[in-house]
PDB file of N, CA and C in Angstrom:
ATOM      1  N   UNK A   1      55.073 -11.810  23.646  1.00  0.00           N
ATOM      2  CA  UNK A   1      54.332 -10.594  23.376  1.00  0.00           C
ATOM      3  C   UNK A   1      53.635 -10.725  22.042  1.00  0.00           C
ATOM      4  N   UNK A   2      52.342 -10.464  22.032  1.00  0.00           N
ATOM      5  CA  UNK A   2      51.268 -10.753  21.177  1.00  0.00           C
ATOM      6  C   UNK A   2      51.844  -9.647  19.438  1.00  0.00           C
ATOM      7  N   UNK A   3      51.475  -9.578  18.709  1.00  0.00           N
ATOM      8  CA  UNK A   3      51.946  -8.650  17.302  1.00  0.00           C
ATOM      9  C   UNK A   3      50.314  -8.460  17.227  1.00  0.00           C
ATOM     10  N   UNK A   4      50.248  -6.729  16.617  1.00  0.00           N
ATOM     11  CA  UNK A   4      49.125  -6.184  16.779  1.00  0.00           C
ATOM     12  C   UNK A   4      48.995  -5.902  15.195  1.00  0.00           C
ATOM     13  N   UNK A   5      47.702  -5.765  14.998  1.00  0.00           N
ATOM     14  CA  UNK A   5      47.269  -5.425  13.633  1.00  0.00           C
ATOM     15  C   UNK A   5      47.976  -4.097  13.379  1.00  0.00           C
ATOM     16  N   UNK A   6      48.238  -3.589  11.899  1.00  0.00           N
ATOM     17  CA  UNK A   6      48.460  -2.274  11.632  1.00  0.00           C
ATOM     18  C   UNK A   6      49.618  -1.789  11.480  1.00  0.00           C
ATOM     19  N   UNK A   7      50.261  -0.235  11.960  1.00  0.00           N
ATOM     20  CA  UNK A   7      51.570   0.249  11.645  1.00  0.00           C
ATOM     21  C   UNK A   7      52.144  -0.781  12.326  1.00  0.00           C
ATOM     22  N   UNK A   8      53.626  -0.919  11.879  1.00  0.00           N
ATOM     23  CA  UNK A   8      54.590  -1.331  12.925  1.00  0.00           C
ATOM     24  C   UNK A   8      55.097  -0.453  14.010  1.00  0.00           C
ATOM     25  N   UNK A   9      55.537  -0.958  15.140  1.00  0.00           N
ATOM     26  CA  UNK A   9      55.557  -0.417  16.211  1.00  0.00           C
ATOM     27  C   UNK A   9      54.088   0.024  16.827  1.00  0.00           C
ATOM     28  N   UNK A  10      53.233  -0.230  16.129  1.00  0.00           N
ATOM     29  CA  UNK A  10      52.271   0.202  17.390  1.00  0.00           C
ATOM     30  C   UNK A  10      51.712  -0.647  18.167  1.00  0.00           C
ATOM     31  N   UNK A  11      51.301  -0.060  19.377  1.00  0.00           N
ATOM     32  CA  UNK A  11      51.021  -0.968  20.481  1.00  0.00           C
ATOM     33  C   UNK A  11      50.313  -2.122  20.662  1.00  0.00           C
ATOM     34  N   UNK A  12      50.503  -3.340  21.251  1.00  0.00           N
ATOM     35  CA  UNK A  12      49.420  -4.094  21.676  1.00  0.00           C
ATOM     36  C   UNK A  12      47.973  -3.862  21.722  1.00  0.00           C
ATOM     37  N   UNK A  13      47.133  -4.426  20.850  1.00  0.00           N
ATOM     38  CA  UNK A  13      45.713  -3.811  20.930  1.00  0.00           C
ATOM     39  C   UNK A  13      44.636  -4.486  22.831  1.00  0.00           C
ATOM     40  N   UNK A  14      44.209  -3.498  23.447  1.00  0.00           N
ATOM     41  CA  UNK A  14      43.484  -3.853  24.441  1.00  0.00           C
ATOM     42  C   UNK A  14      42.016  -4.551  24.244  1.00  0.00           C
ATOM     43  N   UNK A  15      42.007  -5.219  25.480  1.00  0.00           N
ATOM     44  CA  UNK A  15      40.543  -6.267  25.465  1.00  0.00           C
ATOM     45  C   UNK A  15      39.856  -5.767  24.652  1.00  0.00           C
ATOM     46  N   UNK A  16      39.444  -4.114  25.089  1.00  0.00           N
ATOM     47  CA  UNK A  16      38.152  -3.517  24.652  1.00  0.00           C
ATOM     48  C   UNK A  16      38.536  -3.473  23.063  1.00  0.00           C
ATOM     49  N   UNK A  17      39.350  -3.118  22.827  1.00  0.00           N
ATOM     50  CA  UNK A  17      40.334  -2.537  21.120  1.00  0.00           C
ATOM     51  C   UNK A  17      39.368  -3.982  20.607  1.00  0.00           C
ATOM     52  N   UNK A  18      40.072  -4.925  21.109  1.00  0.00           N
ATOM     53  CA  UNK A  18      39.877  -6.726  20.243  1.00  0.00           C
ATOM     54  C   UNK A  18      38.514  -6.686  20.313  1.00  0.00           C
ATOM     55  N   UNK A  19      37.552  -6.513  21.124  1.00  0.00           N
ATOM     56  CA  UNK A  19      36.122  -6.579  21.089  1.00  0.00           C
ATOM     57  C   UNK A  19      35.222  -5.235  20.166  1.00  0.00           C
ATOM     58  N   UNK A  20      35.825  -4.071  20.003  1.00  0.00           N
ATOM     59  CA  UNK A  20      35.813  -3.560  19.097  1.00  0.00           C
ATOM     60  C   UNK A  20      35.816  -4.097  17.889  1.00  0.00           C
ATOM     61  N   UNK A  21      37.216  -4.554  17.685  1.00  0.00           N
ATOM     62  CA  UNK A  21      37.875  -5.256  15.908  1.00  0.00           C
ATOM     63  C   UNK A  21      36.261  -6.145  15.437  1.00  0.00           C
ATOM     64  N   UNK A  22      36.444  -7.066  16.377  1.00  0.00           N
ATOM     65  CA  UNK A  22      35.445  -7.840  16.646  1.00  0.00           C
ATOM     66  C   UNK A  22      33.806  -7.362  15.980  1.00  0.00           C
ATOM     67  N   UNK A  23      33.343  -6.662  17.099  1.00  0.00           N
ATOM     68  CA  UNK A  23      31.899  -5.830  16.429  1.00  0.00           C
ATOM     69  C   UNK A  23      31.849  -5.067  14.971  1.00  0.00           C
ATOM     70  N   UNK A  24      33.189  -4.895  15.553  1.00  0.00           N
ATOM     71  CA  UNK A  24      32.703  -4.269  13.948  1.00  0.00           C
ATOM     72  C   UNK A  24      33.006  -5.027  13.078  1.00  0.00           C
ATOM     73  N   UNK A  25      33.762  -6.165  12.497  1.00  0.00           N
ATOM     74  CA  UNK A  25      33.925  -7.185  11.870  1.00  0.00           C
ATOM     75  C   UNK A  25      32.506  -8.005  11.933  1.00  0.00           C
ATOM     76  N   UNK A  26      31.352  -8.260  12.543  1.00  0.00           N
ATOM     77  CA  UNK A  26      30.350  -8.652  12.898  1.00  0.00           C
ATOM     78  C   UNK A  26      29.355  -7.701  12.345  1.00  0.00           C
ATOM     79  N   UNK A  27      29.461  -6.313  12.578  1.00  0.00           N
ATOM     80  CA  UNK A  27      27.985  -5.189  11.604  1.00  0.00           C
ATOM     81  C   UNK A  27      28.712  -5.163  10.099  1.00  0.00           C
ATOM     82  N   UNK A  28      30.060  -4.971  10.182  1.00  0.00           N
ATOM     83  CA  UNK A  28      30.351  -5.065   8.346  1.00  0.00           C
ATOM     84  C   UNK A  28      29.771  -6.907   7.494  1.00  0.00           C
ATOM     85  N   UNK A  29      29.440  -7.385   8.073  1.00  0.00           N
ATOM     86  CA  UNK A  29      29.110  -8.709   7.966  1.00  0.00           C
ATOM     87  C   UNK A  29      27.839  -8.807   7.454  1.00  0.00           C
ATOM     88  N   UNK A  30      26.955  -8.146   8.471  1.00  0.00           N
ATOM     89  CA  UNK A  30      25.662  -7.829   8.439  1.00  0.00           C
ATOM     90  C   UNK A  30      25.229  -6.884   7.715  1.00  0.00           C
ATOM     91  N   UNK A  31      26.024  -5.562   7.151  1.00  0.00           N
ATOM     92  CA  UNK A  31      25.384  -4.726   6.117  1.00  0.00           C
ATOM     93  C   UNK A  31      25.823  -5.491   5.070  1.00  0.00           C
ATOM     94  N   UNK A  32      27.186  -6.469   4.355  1.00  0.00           N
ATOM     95  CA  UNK A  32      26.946  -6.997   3.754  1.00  0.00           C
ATOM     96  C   UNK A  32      25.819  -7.676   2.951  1.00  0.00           C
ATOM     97  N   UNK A  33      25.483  -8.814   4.035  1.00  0.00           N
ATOM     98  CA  UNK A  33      24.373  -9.784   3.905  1.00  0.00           C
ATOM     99  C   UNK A  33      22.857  -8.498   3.885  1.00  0.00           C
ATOM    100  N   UNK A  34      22.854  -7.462   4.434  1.00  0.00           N
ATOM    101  CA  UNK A  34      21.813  -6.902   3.750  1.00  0.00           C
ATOM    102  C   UNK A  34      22.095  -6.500   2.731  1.00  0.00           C
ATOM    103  N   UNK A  35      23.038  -5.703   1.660  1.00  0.00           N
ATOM    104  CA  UNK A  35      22.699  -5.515   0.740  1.00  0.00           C
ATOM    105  C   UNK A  35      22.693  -6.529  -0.694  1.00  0.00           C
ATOM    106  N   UNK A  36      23.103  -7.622   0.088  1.00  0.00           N
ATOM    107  CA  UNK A  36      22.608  -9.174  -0.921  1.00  0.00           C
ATOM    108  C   UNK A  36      21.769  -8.797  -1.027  1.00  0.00           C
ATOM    109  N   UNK A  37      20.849  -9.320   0.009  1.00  0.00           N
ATOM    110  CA  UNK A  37      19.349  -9.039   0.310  1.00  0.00           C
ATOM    111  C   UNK A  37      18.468  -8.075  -0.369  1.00  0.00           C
ATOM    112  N   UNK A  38      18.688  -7.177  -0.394  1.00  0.00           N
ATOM    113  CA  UNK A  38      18.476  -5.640  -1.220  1.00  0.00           C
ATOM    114  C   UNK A  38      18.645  -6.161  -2.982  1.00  0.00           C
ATOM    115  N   UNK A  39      19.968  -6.519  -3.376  1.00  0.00           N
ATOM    116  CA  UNK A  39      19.505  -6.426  -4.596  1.00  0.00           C
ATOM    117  C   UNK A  39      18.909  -7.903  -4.964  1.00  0.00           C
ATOM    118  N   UNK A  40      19.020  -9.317  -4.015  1.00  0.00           N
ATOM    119  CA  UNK A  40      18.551 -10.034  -4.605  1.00  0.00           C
ATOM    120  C   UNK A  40      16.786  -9.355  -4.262  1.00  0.00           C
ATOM    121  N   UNK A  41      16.153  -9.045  -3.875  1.00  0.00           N
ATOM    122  CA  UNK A  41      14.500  -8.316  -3.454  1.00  0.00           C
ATOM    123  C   UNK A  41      14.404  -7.833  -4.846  1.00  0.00           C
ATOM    124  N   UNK A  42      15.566  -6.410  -5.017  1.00  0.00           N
ATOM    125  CA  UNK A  42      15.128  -5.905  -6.409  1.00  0.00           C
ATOM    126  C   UNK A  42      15.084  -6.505  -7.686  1.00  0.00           C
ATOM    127  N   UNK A  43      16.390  -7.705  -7.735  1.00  0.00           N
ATOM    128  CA  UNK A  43      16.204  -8.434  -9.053  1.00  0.00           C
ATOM    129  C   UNK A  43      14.724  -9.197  -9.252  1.00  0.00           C
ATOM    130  N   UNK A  44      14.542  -9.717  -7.907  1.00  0.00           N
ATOM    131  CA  UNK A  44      12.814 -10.275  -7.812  1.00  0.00           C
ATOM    132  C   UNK A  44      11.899  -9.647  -8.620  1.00  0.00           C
ATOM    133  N   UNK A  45      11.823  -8.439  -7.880  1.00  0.00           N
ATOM    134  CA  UNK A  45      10.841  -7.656  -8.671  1.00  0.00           C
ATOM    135  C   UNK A  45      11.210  -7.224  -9.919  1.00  0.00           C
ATOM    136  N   UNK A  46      12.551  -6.946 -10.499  1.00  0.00           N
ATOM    137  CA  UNK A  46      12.537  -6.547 -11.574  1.00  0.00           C
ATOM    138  C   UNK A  46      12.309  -8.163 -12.709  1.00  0.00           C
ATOM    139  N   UNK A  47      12.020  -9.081 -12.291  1.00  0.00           N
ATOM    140  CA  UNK A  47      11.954 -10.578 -13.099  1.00  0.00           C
ATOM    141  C   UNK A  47      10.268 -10.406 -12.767  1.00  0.00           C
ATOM    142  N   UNK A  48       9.459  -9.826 -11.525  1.00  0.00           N
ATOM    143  CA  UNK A  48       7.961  -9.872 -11.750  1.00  0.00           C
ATOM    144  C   UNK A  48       7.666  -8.856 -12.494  1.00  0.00           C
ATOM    145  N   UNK A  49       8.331  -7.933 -12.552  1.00  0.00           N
ATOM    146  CA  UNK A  49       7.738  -6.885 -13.431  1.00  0.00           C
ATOM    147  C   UNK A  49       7.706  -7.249 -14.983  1.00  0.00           C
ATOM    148  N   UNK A  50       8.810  -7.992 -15.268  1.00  0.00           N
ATOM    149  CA  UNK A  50       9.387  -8.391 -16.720  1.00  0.00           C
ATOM    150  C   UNK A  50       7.807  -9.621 -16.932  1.00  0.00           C
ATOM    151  N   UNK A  51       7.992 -10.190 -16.176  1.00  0.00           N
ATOM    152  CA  UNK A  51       6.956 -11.916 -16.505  1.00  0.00           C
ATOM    153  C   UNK A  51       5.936 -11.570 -16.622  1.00  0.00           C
ATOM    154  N   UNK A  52       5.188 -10.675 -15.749  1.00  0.00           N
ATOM    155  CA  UNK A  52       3.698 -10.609 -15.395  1.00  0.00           C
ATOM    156  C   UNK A  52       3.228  -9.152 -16.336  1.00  0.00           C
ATOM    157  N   UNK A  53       4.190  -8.336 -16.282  1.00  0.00           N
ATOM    158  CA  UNK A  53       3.937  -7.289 -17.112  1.00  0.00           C
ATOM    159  C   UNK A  53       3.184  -6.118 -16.134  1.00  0.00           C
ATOM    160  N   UNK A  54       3.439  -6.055 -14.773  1.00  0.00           N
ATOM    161  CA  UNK A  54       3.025  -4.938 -14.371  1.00  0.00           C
ATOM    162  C   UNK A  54       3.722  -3.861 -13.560  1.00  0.00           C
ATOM    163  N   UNK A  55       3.540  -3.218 -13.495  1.00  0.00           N
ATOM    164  CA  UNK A  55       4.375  -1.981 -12.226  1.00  0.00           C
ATOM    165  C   UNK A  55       4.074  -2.447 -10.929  1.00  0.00           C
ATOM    166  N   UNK A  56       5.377  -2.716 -10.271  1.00  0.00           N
ATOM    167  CA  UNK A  56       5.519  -2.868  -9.045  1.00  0.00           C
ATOM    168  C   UNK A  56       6.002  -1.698  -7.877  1.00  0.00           C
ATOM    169  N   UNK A  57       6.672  -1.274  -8.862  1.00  0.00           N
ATOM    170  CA  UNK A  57       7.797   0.059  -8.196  1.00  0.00           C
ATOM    171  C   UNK A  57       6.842   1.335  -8.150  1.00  0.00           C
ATOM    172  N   UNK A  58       6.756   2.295  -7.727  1.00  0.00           N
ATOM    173  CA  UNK A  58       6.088   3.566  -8.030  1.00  0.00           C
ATOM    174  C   UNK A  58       7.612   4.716  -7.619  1.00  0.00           C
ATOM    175  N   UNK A  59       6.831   5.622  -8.329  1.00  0.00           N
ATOM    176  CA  UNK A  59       7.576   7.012  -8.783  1.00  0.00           C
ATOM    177  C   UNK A  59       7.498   7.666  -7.811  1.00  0.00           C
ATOM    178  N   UNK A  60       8.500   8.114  -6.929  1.00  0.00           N
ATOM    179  CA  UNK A  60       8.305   8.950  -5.744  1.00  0.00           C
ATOM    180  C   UNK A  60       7.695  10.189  -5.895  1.00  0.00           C
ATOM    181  N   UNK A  61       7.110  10.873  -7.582  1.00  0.00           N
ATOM    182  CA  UNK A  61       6.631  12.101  -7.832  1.00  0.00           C
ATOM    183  C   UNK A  61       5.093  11.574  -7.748  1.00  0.00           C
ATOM    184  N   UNK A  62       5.105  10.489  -7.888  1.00  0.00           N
ATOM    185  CA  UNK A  62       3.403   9.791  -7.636  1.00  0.00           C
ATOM    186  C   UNK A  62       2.371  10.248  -6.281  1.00  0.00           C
ATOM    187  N   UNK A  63       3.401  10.057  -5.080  1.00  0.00           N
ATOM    188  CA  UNK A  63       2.857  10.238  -4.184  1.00  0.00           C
ATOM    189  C   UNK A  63       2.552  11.288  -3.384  1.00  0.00           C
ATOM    190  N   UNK A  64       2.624  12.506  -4.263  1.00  0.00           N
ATOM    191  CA  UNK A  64       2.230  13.524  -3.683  1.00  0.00           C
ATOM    192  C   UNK A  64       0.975  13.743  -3.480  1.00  0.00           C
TER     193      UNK A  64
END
């Protein structure tokens, strides 16, 4: 008999349960690796803004 993640005594986890664990172990993966992504983008721009000397970003009160 298989030992299940979690409290003790609780039950055997089912196919669907494990393919669950699974997906979602797979999108927490993936918002990870996006928010690398995210701040390595922003450090980018904040190193073009620094080098080149211009505004990249705008002010969300700008665009009205």
């Amino acid at each position: 008999m298989g030992k299940s993640k979690g409290k003790p005594g609780a039950q055997p986890l089912s196919e669907r349960d494990k393919a669950y664990e699974k997906r979602i172990k797979e999108l927490e993966a993936k918002v990870l690796q996006a928010e690398i992504k995210a701040e390595a983008y922003d450090e980018m721009i904040n190193i073009a803004e620094a080098k080149f000397g211009i505004k990249i970003r705008t002010d969300v009160d700008d665009k009205q």
